[in-house]
Protein backbone atom coordinates (compact mmCIF):
# COMPACT_ATOMS: atom_id res chain seq x y z
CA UNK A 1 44.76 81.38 117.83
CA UNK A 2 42.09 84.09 118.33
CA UNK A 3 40.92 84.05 114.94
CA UNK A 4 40.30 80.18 115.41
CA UNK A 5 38.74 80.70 118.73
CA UNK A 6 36.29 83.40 117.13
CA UNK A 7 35.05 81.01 114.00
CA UNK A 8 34.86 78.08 116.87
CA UNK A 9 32.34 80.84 119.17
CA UNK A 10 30.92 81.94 116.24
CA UNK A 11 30.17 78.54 114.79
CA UNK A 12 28.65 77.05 118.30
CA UNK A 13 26.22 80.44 118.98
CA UNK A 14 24.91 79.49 115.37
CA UNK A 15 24.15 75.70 116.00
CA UNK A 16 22.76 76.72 119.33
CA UNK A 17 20.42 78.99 118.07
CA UNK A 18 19.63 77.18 114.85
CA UNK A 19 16.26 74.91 113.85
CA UNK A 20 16.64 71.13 113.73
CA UNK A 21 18.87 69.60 110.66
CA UNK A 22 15.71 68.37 108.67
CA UNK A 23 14.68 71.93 108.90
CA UNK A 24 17.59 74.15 108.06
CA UNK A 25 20.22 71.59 106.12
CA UNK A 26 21.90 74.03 104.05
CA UNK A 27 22.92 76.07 106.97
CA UNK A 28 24.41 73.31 109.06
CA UNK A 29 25.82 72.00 105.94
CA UNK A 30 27.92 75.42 105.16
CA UNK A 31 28.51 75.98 108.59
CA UNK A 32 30.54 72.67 109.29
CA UNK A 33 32.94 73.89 106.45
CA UNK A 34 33.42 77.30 107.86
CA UNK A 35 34.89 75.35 111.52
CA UNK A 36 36.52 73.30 109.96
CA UNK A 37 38.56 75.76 107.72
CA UNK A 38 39.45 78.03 111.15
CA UNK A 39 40.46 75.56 113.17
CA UNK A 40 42.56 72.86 111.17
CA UNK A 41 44.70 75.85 110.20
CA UNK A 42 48.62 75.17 111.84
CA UNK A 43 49.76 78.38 113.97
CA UNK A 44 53.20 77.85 112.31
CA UNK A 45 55.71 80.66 111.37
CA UNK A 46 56.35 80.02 107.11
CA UNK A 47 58.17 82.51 105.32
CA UNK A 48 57.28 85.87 104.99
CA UNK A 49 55.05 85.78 101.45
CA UNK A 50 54.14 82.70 102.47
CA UNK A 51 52.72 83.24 105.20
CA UNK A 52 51.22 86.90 103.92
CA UNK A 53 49.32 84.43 100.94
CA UNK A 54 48.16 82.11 103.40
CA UNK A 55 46.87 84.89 106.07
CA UNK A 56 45.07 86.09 102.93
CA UNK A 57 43.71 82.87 101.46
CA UNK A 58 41.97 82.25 105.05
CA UNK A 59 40.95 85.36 105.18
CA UNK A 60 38.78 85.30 102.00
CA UNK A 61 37.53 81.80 102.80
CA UNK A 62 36.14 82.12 106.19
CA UNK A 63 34.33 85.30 104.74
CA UNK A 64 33.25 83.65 102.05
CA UNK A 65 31.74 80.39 104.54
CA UNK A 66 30.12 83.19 106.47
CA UNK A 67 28.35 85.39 104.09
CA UNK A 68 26.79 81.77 102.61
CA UNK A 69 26.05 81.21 106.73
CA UNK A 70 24.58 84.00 107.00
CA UNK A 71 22.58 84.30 103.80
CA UNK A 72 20.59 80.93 104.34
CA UNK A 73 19.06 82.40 107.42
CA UNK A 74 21.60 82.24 110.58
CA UNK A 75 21.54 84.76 113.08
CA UNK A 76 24.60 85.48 114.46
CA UNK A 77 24.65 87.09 117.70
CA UNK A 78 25.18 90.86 118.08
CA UNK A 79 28.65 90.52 119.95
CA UNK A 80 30.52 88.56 117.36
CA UNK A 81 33.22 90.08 115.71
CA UNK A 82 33.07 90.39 111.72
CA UNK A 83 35.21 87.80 110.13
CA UNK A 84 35.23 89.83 107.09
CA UNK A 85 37.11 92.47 107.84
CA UNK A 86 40.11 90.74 110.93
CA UNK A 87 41.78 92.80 112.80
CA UNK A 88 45.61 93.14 112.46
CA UNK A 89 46.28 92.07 116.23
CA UNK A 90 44.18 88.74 115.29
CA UNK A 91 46.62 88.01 112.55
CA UNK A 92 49.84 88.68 115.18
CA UNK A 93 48.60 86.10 117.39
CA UNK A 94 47.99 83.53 115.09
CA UNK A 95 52.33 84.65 114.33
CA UNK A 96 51.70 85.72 110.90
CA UNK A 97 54.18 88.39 109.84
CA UNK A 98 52.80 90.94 107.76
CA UNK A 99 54.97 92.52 105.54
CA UNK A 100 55.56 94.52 102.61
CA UNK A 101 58.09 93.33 100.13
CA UNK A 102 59.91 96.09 98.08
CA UNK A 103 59.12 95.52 94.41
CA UNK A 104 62.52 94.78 92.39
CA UNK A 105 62.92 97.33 89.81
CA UNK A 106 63.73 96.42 86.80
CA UNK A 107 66.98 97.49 85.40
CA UNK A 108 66.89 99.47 82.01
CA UNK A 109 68.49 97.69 79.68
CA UNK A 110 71.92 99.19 78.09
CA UNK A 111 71.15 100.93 74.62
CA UNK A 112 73.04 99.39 72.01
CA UNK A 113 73.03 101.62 68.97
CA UNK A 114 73.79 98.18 66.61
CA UNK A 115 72.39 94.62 66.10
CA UNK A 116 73.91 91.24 67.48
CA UNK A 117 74.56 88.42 64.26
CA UNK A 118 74.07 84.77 65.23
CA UNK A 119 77.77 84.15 65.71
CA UNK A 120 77.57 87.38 68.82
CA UNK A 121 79.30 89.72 66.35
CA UNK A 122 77.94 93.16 66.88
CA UNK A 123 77.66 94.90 63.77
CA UNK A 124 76.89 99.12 63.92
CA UNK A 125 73.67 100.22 62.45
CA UNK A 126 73.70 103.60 61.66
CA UNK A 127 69.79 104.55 61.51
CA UNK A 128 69.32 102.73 64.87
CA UNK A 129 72.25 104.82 66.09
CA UNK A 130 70.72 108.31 64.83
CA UNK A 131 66.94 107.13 66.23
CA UNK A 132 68.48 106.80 69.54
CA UNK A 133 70.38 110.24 69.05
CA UNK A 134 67.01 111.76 68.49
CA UNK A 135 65.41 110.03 71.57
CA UNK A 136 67.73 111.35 73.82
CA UNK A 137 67.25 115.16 72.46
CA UNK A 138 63.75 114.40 72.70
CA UNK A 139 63.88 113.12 76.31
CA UNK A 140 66.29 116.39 76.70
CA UNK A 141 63.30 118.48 75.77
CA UNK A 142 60.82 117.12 77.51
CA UNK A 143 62.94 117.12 80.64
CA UNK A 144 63.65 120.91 80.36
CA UNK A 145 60.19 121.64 79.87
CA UNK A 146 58.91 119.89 82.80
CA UNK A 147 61.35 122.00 84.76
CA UNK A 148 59.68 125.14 83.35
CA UNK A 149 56.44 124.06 84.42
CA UNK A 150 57.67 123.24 87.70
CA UNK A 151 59.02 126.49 88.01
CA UNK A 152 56.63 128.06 87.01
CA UNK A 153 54.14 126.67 88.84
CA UNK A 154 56.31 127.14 92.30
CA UNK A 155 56.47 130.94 91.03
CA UNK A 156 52.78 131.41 90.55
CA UNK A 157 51.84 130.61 94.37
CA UNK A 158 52.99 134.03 95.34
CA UNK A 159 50.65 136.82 94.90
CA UNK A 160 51.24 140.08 92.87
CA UNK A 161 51.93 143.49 94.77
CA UNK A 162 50.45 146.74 93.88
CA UNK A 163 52.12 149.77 94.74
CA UNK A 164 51.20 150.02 98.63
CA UNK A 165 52.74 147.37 99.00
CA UNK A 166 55.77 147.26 97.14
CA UNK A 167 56.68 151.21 98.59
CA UNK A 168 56.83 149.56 101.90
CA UNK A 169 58.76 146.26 101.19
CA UNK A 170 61.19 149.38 99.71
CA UNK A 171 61.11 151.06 103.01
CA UNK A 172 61.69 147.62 105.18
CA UNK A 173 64.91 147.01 102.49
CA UNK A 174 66.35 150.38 103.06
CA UNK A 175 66.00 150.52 106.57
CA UNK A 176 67.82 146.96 106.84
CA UNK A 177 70.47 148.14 104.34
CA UNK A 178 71.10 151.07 107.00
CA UNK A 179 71.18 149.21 110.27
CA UNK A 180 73.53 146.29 107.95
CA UNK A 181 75.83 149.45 107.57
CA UNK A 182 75.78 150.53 111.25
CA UNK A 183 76.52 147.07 112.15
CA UNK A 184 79.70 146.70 109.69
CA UNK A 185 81.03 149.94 110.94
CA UNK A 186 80.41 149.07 114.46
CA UNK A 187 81.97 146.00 114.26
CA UNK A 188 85.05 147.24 112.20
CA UNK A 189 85.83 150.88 114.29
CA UNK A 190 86.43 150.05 118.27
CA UNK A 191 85.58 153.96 118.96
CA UNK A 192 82.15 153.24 118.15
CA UNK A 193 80.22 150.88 120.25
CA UNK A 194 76.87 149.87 120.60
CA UNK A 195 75.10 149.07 123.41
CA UNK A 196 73.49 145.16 123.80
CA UNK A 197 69.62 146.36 123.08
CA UNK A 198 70.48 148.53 120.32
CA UNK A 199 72.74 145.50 118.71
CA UNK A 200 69.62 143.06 118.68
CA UNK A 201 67.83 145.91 117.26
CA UNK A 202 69.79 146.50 114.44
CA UNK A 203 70.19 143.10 113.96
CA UNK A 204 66.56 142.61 113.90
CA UNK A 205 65.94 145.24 111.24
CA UNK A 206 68.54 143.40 108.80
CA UNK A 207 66.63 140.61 109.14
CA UNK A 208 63.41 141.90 108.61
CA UNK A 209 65.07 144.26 105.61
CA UNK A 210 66.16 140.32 104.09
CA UNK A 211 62.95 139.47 104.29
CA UNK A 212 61.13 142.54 102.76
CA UNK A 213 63.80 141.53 99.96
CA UNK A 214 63.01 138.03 99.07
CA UNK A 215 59.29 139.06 99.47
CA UNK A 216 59.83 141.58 96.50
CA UNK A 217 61.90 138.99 94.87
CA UNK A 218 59.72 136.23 94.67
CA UNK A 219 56.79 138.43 93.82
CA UNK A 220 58.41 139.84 90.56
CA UNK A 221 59.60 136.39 89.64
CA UNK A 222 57.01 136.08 86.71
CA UNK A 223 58.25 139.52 85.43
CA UNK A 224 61.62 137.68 84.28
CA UNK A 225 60.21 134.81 82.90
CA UNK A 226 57.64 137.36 80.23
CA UNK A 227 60.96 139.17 79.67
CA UNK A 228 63.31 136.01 79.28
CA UNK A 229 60.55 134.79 76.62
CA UNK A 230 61.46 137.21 74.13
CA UNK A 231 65.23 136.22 74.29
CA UNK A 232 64.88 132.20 73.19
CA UNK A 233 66.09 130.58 70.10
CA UNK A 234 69.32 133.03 70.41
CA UNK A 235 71.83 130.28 71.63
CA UNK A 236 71.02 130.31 75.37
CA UNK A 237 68.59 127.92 76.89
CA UNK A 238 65.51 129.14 78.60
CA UNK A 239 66.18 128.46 81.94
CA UNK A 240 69.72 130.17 81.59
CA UNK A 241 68.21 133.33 80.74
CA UNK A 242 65.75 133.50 83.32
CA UNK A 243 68.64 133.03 86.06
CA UNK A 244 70.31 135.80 84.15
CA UNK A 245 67.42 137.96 84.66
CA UNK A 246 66.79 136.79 88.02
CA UNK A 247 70.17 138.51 89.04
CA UNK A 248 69.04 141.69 87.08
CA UNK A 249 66.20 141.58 89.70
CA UNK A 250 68.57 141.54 92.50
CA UNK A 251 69.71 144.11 91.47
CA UNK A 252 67.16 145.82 90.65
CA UNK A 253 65.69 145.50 94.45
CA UNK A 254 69.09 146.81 95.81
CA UNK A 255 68.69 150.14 93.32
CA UNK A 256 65.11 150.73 93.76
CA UNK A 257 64.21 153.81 95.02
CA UNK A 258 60.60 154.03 96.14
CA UNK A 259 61.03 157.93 96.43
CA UNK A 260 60.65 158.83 92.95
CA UNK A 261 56.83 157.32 92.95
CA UNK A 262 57.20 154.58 89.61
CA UNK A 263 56.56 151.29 89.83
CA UNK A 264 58.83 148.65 90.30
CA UNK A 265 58.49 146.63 87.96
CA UNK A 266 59.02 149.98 85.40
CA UNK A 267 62.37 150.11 87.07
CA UNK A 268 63.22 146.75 86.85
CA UNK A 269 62.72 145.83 83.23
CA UNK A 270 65.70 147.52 82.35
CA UNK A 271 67.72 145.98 84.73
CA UNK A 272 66.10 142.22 83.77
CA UNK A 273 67.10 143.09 80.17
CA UNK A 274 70.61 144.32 80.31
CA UNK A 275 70.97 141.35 82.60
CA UNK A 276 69.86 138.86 79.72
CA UNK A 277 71.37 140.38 76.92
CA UNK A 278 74.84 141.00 79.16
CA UNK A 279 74.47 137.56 79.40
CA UNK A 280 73.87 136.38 75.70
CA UNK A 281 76.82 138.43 74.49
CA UNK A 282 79.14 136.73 76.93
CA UNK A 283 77.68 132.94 76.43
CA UNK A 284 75.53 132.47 73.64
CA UNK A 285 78.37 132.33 71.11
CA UNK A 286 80.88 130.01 70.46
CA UNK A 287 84.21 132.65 70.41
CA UNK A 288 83.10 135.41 72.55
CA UNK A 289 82.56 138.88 70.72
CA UNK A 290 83.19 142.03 72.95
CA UNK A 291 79.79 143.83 73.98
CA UNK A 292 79.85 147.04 72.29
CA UNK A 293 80.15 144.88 68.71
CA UNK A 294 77.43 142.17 69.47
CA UNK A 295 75.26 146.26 69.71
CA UNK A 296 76.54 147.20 66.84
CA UNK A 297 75.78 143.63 65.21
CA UNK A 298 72.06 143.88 66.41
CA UNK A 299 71.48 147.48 64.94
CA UNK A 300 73.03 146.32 61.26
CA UNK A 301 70.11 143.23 61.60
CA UNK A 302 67.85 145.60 62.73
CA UNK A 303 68.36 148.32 59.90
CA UNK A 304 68.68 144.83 57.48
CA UNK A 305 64.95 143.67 58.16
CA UNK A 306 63.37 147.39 57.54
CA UNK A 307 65.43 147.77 54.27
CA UNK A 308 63.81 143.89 53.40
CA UNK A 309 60.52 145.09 54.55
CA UNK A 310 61.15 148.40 52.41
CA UNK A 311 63.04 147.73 49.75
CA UNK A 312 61.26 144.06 48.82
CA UNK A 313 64.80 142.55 48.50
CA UNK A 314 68.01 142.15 50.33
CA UNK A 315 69.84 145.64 50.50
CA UNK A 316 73.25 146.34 49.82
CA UNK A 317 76.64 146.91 51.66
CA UNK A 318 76.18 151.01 50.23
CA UNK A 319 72.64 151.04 51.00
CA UNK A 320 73.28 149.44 55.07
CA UNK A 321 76.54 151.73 54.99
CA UNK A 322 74.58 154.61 54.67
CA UNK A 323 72.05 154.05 56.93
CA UNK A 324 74.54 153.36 59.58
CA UNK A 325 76.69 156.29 58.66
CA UNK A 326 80.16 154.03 58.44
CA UNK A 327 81.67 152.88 55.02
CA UNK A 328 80.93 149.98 52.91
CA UNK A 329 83.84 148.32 54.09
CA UNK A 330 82.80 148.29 58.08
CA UNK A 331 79.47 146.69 57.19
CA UNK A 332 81.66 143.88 55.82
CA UNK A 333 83.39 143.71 58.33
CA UNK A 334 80.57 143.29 61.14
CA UNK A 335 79.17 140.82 58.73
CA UNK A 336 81.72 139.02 58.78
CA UNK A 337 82.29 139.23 62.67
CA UNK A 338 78.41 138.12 62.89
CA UNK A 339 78.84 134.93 61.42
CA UNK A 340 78.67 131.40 63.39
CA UNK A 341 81.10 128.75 63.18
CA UNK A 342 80.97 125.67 61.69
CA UNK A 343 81.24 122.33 63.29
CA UNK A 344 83.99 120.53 61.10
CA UNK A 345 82.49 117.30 61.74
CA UNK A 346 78.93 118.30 60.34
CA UNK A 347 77.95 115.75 57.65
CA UNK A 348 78.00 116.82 53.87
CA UNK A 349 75.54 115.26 51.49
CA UNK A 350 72.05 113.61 51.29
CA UNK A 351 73.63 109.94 52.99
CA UNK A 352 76.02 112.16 55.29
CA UNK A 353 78.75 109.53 54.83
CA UNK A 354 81.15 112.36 54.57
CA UNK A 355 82.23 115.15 56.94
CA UNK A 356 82.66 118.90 56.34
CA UNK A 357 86.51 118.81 57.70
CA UNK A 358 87.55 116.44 54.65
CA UNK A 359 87.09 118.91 52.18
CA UNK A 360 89.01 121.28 53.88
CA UNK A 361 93.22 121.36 52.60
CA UNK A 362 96.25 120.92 55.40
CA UNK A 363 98.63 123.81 53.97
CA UNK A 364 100.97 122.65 56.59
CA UNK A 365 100.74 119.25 55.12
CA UNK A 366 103.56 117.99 52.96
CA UNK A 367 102.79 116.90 49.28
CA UNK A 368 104.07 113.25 48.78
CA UNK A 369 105.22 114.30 45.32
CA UNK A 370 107.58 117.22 46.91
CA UNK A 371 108.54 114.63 49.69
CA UNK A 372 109.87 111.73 46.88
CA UNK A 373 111.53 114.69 45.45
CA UNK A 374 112.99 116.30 48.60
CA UNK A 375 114.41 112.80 50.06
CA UNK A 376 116.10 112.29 46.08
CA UNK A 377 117.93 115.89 46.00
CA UNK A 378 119.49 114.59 49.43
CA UNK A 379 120.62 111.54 48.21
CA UNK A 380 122.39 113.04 45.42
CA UNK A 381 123.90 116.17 47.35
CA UNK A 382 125.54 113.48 49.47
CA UNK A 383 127.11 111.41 46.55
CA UNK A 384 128.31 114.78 44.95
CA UNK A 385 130.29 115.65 48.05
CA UNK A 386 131.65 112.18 48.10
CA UNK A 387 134.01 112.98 45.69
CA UNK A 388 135.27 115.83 47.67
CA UNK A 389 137.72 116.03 50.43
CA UNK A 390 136.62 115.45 53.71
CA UNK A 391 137.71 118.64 54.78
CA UNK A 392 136.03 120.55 51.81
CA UNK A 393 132.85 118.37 51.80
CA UNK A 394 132.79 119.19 55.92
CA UNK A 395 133.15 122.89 55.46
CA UNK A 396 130.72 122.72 53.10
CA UNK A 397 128.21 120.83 55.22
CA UNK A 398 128.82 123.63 57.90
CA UNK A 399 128.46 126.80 55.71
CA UNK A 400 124.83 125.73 54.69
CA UNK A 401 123.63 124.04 57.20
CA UNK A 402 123.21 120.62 55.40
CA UNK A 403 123.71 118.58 58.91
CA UNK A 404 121.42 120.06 61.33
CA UNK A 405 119.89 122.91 59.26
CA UNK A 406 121.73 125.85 61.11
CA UNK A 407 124.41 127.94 59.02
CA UNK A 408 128.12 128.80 60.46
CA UNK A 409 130.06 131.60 60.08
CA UNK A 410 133.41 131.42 58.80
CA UNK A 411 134.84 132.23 62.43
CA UNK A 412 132.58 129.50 64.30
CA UNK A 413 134.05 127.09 60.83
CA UNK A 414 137.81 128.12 61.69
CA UNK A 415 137.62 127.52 65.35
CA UNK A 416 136.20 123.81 64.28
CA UNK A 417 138.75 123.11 62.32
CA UNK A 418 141.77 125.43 64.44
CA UNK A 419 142.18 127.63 61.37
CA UNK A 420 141.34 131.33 60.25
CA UNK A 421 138.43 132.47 58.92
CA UNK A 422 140.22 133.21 55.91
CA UNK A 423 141.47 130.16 55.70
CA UNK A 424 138.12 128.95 55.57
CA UNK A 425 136.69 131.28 52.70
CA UNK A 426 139.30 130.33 50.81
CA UNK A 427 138.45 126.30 51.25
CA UNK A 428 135.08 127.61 50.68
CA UNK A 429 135.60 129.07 47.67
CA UNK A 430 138.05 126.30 45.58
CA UNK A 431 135.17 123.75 46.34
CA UNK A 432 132.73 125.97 45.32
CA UNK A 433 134.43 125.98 42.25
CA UNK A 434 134.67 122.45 41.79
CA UNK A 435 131.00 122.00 42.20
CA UNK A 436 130.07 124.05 39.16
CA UNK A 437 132.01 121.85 36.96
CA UNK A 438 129.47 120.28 34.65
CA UNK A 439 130.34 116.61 35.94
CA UNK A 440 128.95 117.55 39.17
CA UNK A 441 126.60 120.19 39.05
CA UNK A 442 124.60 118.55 36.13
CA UNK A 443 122.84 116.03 38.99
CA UNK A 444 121.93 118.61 40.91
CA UNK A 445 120.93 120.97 38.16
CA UNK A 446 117.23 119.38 37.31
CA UNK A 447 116.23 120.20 41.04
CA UNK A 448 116.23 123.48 40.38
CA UNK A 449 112.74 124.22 37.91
């Protein structure tokens, strides 16, 4: 409503003040449109992007009816409002809701590593597969490198120390690490108290020590990441071996003693790079080798590439046993301890239709030829000891184990059957004898080359 009583005011100062209509035709002319356009307009509540569009469209037609007004020689008067530019409050009386709609996002669509026939069957397509295996270790990249510049960019916003500085950040940490102790031992022996004041004190000096800590901390942060640089491409990623070395530096700020007049960051370089390389011996490989040998691993590579470098060729066992000072036979050894696994499902060949773990034999595996043959000798052990008695073929059974694969003694055999054991060796021993005679024993005979 006050937008249409501002075009009607507006529209009425202009005829008032304007020439006669043989004079000035194109003005009246445009300015008829211009009323007409504000005030037909129904103050009616439509939907919300409805309404929004509409409030919009009249908008950018009464501006445009106005700068045409205005350009064929009107003068508007100097307390109109501008119609180009309306006020929010004119649009909330006219009950026009203005709002802004969330934009639906779009839904990525599921990656299907295949292609879809006419009939809907879904039919694998291996180079689509391995393209989309490479785009997500791509993406996997690019991710971890845009947390490295993030980092490192948070990291750089912290200035460097020199070594004013850092001697009294050393002094603020040791004097909170002393009234931290005070406290614990205050707290844990009744027969020393403190009193209120001195309590807050102390407690105010940890505080401040924590601070002077994080301060040195953060300050040294770029330290780990030059020393965590030389470390990559060894099996750890390089975000996991600057946290490694960021716990070196906590350490390194607990240990630092400012007394001795070096540097901290001299000090903590060797902290920062046991830290890392404590850290690659316990993670970066796949079975874990104990520290001392992933050393003496790193020496025999070491001594390796000067022998290359010297030597023009790869050296041998004697030549890296001597160097090292151990036999031939230990630098086999931590050669062979140095060696990485290998995935038994990595492919084999050019088309890498087949898989390393296919090549390799099952010795536990049983043959099909000695399983035919096994499964036969049974067979004809049991129709052999048909023709015995069932007492003789059941002692029999017993003695070797042919039921269940566990022996018997002749004394577990007697109690069985309620007789002695010698009753048993000698049952034993007449069916032995009956076995051997050629019109048994010739069956069994050819299963024993």
């Amino acid at each position: 409503m006050a937008a249409a009583r501002t075009a009607t005011r507006r529209s009425t100062a202009s005829a008032g003040d304007a020439k006669p209509a043989d004079a000035q035709p194109d003005t009246e002319s445009t300015e008829k449109p211009a009323l007409k356009t504000a005030t037909k307009k129904p103050a009616t509540r439509a939907p919300r992007k409805t309404a929004a569009k509409s409030a919009g469209a009249k908008k950018t037609k009464a501006g445009e009816t106005t700068k045409k007004a205005d350009g064929a020689g009107a003068e508007p008067d100097g307390d109109e409002p501008d119609l180009e530019s309306p006020d929010l409050e004119d649009l909330e009386d006219v009950e026009v809701d203005i709002v802004e709609e969330p934009v639906a996002e779009e839904e990525p669509a599921e990656e299907k590593s295949g292609k879809e026939t006419k009939d809907g069957d879904f039919v694998w397509d291996e180079e689509e597969s391995e393209a989309l295996r490479q785009a997500r270790k791509d993406a996997e990249l690019t991710a971890s490198a845009d947390s490295v510049r993030a980092y490192l960019k948070q990291i750089g916003k912290v200035a460097l120390l020199n070594a004013e500085e850092e001697v009294e950040l050393a002094k603020r940490i040791e004097a909170g690490l002393y009234a931290a102790e005070r406290v614990r031992k205050a707290e844990e022996e009744s027969s020393e108290k403190l009193a209120p004041q001195m309590r807050r004190d102390l407690r105010w000096i940890v505080r401040d020590g924590e601070r002077a800590k994080n301060h040195l901390l953060e300050a040294n942060l770029r330290l780990v990441v030059s020393l965590a640089k030389r470390y990559t491409g060894r099996g750890m990623a390089f975000l996991d071996l600057i946290q490694e070395g960021n716990l070196g530096l906590i350490r390194a700020v607990e240990k630092f003693d400012y007394t001795k007049g070096y540097k901290f960051s001299t000090y903590a370089t060797w902290w920062i790079r046991q830290a890392i390389t404590r850290a690659m011996a316990d993670q970066a490989r796949t079975i874990r080798i104990p520290v001392h040998m992933v050393e003496v691993i790193n020496k025999l590579g070491r001594i390796q590439r000067e022998l290359l470098q010297d030597l023009g060729r790869e050296p041998t066992p004697e030549e890296l046993a001597k160097e090292m000072d151990i036999t031939p036979e230990k630098v086999l050894e931590i050669q062979q301890y140095a060696r990485e696994p290998i995935s038994l499902d990595q492919t084999i060949g050019d088309e890498g239709d087949s898989q390393l773990g296919d090549f390799i034999e099952d010795s536990e595996a049983v043959v099909a030829v000695d399983a035919v043959s096994f499964t036969l000798l049974q067979d004809q052990l049991q129709s052999v000891l048909a023709t015995l008695s069932e007492r003789e073929a059941g002692v029999v059974r017993l003695r070797f184990g042919l039921t269940d694969g566990q022996p018997r003694t002749l004394d577990e055999i007697g109690q069985v059957y309620g007789v002695t054991r010698e009753r048993i060796r000698q049952i034993e021993s007449k069916t032995m004898s009956k076995l051997r005679h050629p019109s048994r024993s010739q069956v069994l005979r050819d299963y024993l080359e």
